[in-house]
PDB file of N, CA and C in Angstrom:
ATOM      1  N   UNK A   1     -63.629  86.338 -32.362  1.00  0.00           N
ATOM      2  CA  UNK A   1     -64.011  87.699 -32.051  1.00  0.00           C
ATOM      3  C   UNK A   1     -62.754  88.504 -31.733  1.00  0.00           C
ATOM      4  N   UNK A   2     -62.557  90.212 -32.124  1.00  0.00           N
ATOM      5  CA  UNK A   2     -61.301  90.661 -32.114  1.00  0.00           C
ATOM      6  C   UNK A   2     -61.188  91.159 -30.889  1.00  0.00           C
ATOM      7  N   UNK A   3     -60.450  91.446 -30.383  1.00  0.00           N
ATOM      8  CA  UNK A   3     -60.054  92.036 -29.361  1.00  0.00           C
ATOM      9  C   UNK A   3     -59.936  93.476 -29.187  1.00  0.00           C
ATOM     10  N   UNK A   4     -61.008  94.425 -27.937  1.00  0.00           N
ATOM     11  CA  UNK A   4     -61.672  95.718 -27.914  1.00  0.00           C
ATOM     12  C   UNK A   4     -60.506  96.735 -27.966  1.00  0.00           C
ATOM     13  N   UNK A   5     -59.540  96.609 -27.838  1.00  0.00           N
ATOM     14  CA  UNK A   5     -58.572  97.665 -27.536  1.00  0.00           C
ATOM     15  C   UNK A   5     -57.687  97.555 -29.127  1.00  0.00           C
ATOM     16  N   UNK A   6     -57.803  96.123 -29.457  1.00  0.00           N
ATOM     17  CA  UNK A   6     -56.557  96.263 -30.331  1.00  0.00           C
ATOM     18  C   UNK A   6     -55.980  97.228 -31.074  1.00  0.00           C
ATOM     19  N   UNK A   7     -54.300  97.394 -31.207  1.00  0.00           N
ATOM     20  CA  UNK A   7     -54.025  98.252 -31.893  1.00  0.00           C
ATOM     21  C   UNK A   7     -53.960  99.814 -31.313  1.00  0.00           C
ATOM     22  N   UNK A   8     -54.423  99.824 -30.060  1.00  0.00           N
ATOM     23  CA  UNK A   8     -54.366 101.324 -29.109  1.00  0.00           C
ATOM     24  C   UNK A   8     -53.492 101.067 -28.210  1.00  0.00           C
ATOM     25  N   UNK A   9     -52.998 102.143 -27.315  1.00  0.00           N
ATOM     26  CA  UNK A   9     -51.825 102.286 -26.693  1.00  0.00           C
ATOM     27  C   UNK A   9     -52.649 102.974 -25.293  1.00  0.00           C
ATOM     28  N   UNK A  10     -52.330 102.224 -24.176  1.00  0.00           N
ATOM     29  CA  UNK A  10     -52.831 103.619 -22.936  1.00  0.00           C
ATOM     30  C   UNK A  10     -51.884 103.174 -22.109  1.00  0.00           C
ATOM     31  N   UNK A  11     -52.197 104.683 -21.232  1.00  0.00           N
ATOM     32  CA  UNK A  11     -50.723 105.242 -20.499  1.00  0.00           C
ATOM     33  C   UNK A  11     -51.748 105.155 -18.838  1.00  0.00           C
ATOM     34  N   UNK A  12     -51.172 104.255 -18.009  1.00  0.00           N
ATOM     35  CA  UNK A  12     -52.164 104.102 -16.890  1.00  0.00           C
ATOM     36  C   UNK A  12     -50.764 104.897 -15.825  1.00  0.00           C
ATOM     37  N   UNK A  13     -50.908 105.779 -14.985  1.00  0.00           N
ATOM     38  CA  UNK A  13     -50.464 106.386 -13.755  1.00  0.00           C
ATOM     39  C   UNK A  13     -51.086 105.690 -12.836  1.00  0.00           C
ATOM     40  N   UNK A  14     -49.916 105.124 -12.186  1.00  0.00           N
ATOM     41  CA  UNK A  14     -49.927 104.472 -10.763  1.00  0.00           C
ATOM     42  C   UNK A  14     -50.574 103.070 -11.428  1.00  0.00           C
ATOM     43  N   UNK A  15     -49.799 102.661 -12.211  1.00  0.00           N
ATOM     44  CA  UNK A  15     -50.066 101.379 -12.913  1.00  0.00           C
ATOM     45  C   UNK A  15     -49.688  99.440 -11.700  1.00  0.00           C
ATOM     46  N   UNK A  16     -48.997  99.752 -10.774  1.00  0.00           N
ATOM     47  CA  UNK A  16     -48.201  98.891 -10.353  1.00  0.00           C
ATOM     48  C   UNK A  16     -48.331  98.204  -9.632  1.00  0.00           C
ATOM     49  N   UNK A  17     -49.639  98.134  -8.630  1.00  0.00           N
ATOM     50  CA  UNK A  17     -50.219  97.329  -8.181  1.00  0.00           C
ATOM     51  C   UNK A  17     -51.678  97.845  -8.102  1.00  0.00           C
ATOM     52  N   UNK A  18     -52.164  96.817  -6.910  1.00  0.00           N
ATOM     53  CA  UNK A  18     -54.082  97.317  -6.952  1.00  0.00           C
ATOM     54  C   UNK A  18     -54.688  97.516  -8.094  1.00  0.00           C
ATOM     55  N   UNK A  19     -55.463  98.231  -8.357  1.00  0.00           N
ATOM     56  CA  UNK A  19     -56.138  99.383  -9.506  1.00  0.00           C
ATOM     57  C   UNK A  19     -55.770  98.868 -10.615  1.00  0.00           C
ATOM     58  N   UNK A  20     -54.528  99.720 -10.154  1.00  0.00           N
ATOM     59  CA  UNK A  20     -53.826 100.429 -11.686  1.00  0.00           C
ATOM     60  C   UNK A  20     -53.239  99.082 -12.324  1.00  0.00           C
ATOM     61  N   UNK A  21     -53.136  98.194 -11.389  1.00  0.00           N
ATOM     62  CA  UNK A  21     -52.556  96.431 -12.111  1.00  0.00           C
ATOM     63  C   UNK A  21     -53.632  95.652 -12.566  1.00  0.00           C
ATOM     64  N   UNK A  22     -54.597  96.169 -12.117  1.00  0.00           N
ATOM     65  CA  UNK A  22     -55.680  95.003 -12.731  1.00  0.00           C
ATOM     66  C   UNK A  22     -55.933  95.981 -14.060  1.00  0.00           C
ATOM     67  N   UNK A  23     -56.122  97.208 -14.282  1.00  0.00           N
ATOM     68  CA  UNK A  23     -56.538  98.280 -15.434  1.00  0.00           C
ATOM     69  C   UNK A  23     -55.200  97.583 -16.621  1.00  0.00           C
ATOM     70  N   UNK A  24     -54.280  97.526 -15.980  1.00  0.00           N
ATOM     71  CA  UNK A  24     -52.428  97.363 -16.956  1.00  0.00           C
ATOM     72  C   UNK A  24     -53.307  95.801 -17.814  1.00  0.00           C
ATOM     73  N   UNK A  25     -53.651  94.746 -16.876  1.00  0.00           N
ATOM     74  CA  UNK A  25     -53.761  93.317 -17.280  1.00  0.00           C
ATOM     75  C   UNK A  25     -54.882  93.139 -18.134  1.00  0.00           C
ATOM     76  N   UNK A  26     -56.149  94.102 -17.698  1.00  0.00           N
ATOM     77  CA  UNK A  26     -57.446  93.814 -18.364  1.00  0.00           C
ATOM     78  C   UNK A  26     -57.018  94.397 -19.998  1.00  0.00           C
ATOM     79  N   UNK A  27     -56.840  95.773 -19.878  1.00  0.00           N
ATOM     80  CA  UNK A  27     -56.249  96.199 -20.992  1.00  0.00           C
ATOM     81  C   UNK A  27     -55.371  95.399 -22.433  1.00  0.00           C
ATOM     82  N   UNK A  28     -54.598  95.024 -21.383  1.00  0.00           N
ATOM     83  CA  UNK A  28     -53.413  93.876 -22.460  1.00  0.00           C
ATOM     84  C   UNK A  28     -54.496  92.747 -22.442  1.00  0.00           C
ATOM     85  N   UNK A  29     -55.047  92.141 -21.921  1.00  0.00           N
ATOM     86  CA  UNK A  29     -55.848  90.980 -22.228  1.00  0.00           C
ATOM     87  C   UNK A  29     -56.641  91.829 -23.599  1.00  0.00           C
ATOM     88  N   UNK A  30     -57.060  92.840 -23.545  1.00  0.00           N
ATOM     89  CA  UNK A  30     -58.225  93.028 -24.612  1.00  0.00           C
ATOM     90  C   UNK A  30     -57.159  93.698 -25.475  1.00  0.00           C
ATOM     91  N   UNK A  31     -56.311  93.767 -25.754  1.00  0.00           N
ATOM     92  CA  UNK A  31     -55.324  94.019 -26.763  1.00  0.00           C
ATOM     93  C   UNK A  31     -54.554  95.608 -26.884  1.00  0.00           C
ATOM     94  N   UNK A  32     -54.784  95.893 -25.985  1.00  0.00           N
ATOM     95  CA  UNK A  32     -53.857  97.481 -25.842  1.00  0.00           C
ATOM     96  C   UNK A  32     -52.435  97.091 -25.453  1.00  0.00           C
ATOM     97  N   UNK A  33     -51.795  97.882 -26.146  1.00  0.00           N
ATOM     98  CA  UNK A  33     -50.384  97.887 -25.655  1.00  0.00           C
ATOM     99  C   UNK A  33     -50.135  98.812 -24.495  1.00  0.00           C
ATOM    100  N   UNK A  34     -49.518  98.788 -23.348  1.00  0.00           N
ATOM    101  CA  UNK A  34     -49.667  99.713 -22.180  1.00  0.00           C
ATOM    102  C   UNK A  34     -48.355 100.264 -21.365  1.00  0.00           C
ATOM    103  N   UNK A  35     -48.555 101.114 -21.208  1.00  0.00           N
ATOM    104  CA  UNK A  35     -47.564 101.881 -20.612  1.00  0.00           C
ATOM    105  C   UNK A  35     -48.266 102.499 -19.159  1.00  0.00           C
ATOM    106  N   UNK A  36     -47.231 101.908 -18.175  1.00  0.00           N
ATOM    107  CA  UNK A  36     -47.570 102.450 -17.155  1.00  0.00           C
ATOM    108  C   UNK A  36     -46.798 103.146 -16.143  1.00  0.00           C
ATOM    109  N   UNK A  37     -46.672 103.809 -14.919  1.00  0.00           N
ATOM    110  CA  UNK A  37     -46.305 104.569 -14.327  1.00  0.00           C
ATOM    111  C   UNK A  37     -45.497 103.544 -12.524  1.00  0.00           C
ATOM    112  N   UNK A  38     -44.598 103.613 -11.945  1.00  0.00           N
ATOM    113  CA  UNK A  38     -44.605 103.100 -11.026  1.00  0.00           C
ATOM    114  C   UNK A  38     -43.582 104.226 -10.019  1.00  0.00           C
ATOM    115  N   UNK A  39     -43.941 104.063  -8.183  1.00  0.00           N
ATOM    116  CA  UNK A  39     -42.909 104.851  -7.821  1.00  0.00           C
ATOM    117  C   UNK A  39     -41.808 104.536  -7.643  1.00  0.00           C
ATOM    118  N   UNK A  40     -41.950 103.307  -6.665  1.00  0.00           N
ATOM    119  CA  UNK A  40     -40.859 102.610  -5.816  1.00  0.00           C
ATOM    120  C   UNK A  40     -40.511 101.256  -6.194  1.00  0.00           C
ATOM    121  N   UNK A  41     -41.838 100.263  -6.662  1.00  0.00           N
ATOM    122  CA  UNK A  41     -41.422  98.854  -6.182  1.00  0.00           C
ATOM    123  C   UNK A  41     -40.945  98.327  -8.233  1.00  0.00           C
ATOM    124  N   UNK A  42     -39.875  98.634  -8.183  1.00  0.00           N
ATOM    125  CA  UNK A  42     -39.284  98.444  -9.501  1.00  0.00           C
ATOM    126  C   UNK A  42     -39.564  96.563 -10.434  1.00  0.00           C
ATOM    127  N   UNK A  43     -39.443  95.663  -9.541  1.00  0.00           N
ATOM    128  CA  UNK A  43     -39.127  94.580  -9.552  1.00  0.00           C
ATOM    129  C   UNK A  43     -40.875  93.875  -9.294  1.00  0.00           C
ATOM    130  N   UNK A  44     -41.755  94.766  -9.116  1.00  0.00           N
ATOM    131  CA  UNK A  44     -43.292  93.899  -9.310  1.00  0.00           C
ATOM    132  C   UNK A  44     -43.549  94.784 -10.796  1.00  0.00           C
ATOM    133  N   UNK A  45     -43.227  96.172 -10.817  1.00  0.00           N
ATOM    134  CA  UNK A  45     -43.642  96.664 -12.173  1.00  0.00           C
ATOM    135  C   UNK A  45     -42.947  95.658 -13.147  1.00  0.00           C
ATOM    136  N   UNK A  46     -41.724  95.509 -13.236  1.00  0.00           N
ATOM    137  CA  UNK A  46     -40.949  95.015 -14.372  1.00  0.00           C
ATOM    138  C   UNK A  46     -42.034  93.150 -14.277  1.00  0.00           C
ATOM    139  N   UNK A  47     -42.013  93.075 -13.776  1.00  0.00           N
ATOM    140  CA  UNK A  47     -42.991  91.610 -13.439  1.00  0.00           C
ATOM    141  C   UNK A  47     -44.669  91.387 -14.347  1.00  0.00           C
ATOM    142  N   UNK A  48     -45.159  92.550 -13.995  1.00  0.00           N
ATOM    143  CA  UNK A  48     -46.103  92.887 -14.345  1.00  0.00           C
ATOM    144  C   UNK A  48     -46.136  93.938 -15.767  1.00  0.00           C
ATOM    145  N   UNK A  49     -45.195  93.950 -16.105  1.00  0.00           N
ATOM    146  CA  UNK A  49     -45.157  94.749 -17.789  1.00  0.00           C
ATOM    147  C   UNK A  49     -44.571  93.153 -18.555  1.00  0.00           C
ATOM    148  N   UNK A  50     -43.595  92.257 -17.944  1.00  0.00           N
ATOM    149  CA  UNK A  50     -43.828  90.822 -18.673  1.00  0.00           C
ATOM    150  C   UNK A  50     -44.753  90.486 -18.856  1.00  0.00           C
ATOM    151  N   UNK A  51     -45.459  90.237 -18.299  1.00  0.00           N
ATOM    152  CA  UNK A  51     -47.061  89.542 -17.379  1.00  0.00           C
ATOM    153  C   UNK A  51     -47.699  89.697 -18.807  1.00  0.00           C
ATOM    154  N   UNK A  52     -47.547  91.652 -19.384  1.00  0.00           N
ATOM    155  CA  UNK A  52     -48.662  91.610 -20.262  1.00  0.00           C
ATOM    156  C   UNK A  52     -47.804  91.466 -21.658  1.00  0.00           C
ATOM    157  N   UNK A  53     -46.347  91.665 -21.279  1.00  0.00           N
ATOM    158  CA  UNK A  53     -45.885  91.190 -22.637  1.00  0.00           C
ATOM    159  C   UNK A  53     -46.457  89.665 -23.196  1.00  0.00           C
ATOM    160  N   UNK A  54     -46.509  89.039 -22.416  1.00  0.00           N
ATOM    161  CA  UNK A  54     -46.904  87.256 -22.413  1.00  0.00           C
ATOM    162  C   UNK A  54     -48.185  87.146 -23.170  1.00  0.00           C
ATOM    163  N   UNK A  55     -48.685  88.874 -23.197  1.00  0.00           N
ATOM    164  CA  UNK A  55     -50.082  88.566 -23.804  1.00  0.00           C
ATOM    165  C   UNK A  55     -49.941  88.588 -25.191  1.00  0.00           C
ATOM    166  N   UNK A  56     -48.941  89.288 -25.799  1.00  0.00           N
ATOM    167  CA  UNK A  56     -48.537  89.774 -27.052  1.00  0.00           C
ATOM    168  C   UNK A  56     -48.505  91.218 -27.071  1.00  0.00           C
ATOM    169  N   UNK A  57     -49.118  91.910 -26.295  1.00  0.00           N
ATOM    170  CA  UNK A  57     -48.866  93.330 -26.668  1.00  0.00           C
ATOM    171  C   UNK A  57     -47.568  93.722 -26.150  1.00  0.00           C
ATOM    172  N   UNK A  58     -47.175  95.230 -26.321  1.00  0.00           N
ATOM    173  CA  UNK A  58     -46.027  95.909 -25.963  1.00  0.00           C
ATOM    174  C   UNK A  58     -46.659  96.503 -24.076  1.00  0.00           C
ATOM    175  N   UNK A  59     -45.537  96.582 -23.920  1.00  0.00           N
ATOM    176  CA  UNK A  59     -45.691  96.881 -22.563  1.00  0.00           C
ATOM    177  C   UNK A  59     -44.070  97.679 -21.802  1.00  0.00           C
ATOM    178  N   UNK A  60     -44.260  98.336 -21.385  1.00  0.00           N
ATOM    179  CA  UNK A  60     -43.236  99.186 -20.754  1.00  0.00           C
ATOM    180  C   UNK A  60     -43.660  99.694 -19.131  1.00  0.00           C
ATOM    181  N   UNK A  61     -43.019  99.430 -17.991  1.00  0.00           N
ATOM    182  CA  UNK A  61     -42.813 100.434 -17.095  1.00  0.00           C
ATOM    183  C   UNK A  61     -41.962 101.255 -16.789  1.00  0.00           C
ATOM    184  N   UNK A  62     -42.863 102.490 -16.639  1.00  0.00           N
ATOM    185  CA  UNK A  62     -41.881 103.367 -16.187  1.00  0.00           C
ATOM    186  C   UNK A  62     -41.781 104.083 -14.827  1.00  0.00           C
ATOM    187  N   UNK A  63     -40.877 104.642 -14.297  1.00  0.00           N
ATOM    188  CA  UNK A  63     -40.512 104.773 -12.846  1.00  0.00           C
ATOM    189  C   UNK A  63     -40.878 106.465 -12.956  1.00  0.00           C
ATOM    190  N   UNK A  64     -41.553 106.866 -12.199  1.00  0.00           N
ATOM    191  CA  UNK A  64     -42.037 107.994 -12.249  1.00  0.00           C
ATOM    192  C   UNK A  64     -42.522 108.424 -10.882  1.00  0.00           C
ATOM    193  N   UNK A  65     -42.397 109.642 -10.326  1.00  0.00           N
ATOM    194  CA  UNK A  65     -43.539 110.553  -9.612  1.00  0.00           C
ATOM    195  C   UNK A  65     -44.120 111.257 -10.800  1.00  0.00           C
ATOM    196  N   UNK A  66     -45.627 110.965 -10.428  1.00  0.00           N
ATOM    197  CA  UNK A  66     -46.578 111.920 -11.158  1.00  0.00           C
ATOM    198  C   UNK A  66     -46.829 113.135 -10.605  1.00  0.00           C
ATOM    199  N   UNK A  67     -46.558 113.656  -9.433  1.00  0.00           N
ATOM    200  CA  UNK A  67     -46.630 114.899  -8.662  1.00  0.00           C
ATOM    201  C   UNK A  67     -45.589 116.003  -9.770  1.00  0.00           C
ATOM    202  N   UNK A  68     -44.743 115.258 -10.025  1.00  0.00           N
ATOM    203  CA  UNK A  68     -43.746 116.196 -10.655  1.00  0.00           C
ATOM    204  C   UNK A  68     -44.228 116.589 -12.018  1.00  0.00           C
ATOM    205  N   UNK A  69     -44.734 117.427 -12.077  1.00  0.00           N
ATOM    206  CA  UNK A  69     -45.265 118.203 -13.501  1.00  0.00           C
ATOM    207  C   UNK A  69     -44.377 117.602 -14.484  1.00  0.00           C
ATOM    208  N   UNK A  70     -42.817 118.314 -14.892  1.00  0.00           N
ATOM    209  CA  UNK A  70     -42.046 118.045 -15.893  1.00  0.00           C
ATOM    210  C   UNK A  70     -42.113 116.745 -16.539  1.00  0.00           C
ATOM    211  N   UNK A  71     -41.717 115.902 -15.261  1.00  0.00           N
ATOM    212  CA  UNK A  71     -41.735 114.424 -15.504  1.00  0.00           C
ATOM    213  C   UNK A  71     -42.820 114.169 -16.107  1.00  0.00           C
ATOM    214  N   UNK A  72     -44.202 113.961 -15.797  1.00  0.00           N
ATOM    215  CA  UNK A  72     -45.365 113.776 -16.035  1.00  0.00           C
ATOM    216  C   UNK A  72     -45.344 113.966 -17.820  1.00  0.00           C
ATOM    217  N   UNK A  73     -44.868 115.400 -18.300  1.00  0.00           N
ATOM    218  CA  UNK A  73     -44.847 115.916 -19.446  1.00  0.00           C
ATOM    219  C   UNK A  73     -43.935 115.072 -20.715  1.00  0.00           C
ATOM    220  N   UNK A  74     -42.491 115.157 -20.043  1.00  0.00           N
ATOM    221  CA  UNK A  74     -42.036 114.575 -20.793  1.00  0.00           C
ATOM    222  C   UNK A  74     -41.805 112.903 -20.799  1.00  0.00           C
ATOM    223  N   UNK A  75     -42.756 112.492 -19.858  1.00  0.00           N
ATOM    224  CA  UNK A  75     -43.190 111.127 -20.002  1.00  0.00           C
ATOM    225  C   UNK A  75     -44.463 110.814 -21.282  1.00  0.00           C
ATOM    226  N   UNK A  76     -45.203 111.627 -20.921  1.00  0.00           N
ATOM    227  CA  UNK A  76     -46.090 111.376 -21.929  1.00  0.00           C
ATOM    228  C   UNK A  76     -45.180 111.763 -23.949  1.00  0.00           C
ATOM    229  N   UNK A  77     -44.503 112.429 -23.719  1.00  0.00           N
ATOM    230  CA  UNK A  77     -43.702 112.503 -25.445  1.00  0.00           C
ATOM    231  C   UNK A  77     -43.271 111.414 -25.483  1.00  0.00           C
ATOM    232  N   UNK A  78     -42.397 110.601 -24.160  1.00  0.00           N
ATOM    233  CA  UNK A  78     -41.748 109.515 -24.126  1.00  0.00           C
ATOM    234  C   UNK A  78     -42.809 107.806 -25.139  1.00  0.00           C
ATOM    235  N   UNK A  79     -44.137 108.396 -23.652  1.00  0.00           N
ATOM    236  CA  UNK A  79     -44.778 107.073 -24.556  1.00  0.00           C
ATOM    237  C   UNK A  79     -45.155 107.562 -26.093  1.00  0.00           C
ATOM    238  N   UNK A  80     -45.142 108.383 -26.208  1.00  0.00           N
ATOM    239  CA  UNK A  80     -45.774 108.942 -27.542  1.00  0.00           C
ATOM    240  C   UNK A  80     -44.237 108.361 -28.509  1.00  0.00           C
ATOM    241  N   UNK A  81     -43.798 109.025 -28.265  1.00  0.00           N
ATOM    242  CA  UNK A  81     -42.392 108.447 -29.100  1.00  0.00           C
ATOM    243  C   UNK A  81     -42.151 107.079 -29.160  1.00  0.00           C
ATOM    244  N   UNK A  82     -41.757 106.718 -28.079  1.00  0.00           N
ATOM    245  CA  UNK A  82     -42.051 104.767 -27.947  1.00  0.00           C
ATOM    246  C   UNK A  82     -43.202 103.910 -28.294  1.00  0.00           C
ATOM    247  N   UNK A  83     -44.300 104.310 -28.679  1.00  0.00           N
ATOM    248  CA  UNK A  83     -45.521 103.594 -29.000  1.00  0.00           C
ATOM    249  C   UNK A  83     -45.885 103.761 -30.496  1.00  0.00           C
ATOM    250  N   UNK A  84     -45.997 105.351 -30.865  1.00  0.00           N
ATOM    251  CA  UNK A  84     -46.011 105.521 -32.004  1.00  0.00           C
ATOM    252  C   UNK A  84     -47.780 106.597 -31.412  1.00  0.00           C
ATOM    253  N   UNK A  85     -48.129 106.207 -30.843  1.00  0.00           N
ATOM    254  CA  UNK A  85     -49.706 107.041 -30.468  1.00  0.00           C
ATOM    255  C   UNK A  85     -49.898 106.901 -29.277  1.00  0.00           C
ATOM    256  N   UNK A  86     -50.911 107.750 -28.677  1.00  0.00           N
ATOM    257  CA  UNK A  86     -51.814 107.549 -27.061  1.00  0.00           C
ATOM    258  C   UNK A  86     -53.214 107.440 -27.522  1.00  0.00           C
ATOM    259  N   UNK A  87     -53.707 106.508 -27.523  1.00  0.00           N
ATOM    260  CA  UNK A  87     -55.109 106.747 -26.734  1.00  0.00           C
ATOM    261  C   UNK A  87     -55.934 106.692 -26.126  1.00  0.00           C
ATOM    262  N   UNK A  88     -55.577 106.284 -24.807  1.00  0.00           N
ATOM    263  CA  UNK A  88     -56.277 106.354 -23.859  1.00  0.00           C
ATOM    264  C   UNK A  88     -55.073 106.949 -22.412  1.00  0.00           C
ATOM    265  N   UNK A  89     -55.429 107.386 -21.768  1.00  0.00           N
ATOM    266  CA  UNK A  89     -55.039 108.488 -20.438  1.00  0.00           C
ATOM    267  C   UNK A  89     -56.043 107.606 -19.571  1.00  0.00           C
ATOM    268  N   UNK A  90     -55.164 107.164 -18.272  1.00  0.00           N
ATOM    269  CA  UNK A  90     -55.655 106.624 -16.880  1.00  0.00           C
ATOM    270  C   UNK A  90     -55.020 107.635 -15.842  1.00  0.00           C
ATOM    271  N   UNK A  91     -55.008 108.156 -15.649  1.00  0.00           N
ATOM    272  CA  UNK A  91     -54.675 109.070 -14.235  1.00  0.00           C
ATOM    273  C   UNK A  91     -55.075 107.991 -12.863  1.00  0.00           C
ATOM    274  N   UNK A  92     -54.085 107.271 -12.272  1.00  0.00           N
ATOM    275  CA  UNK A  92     -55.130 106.341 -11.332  1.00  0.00           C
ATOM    276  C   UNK A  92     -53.518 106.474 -10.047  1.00  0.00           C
ATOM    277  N   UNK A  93     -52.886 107.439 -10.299  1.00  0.00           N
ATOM    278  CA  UNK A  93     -51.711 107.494  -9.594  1.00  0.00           C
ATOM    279  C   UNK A  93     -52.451 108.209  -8.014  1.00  0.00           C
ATOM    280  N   UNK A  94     -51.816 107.613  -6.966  1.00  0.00           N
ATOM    281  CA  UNK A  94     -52.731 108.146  -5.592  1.00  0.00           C
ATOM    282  C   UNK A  94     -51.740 108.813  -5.091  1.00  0.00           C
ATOM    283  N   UNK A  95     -52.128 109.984  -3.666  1.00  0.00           N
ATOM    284  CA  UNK A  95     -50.808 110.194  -3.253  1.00  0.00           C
ATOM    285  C   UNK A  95     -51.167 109.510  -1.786  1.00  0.00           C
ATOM    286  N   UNK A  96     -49.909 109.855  -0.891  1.00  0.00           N
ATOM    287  CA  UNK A  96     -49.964 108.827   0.390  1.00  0.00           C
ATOM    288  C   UNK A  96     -49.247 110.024   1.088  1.00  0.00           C
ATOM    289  N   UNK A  97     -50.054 110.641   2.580  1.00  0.00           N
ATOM    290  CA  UNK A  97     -48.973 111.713   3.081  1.00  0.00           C
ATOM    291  C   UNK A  97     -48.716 111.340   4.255  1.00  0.00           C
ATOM    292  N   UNK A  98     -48.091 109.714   4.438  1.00  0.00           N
ATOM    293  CA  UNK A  98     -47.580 109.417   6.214  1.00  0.00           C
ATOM    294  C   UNK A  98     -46.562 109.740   6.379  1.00  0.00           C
TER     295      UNK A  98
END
């Protein structure tokens, strides 16, 4: 049986742990290649974009605030350019105001 995603690309915000890490893994298990978003913890993202390389798909993190409009913008050309397509959009980035 093929795998539900195969061959699609999604871009998960606030990809890097919780949530957005189980959305990054389920995804690559069902065959999406994924691109995701991280703020701070550089060294569990890069961990967890192997994780789904191991699955066979492509996988990239990237270091981002999503608050920042620009960034946000020319991140998304970025995966678009690096993937070849988007289709699917996760917005799952939280904010934290302590």
């Amino acid at each position: 049986m093929g795998k539900l995603l195969a061959g699609k690309t999604a871009f998960i915000t606030g990809g890097s742990r919780g949530i957005g890490a189980s959305i990054v893994r389920h995804f690559a298990e069902e065959g999406a290649n994924v691109a995701f978003t991280y703020r701070k913890e550089a060294e569990l993202a890069e961990g967890l974009a192997k994780e789904a390389q191991a699955l066979g798909v492509k996988a990239i993190a990237y270091q981002a605030d999503t608050a920042d409009f620009e960034r946000a913008q020319s991140l998304i050309s970025e995966v678009i350019e690096t993937f070849g397509n988007l289709d699917i959009l996760i917005n799952n980035a939280g904010m934290n105001w302590d």
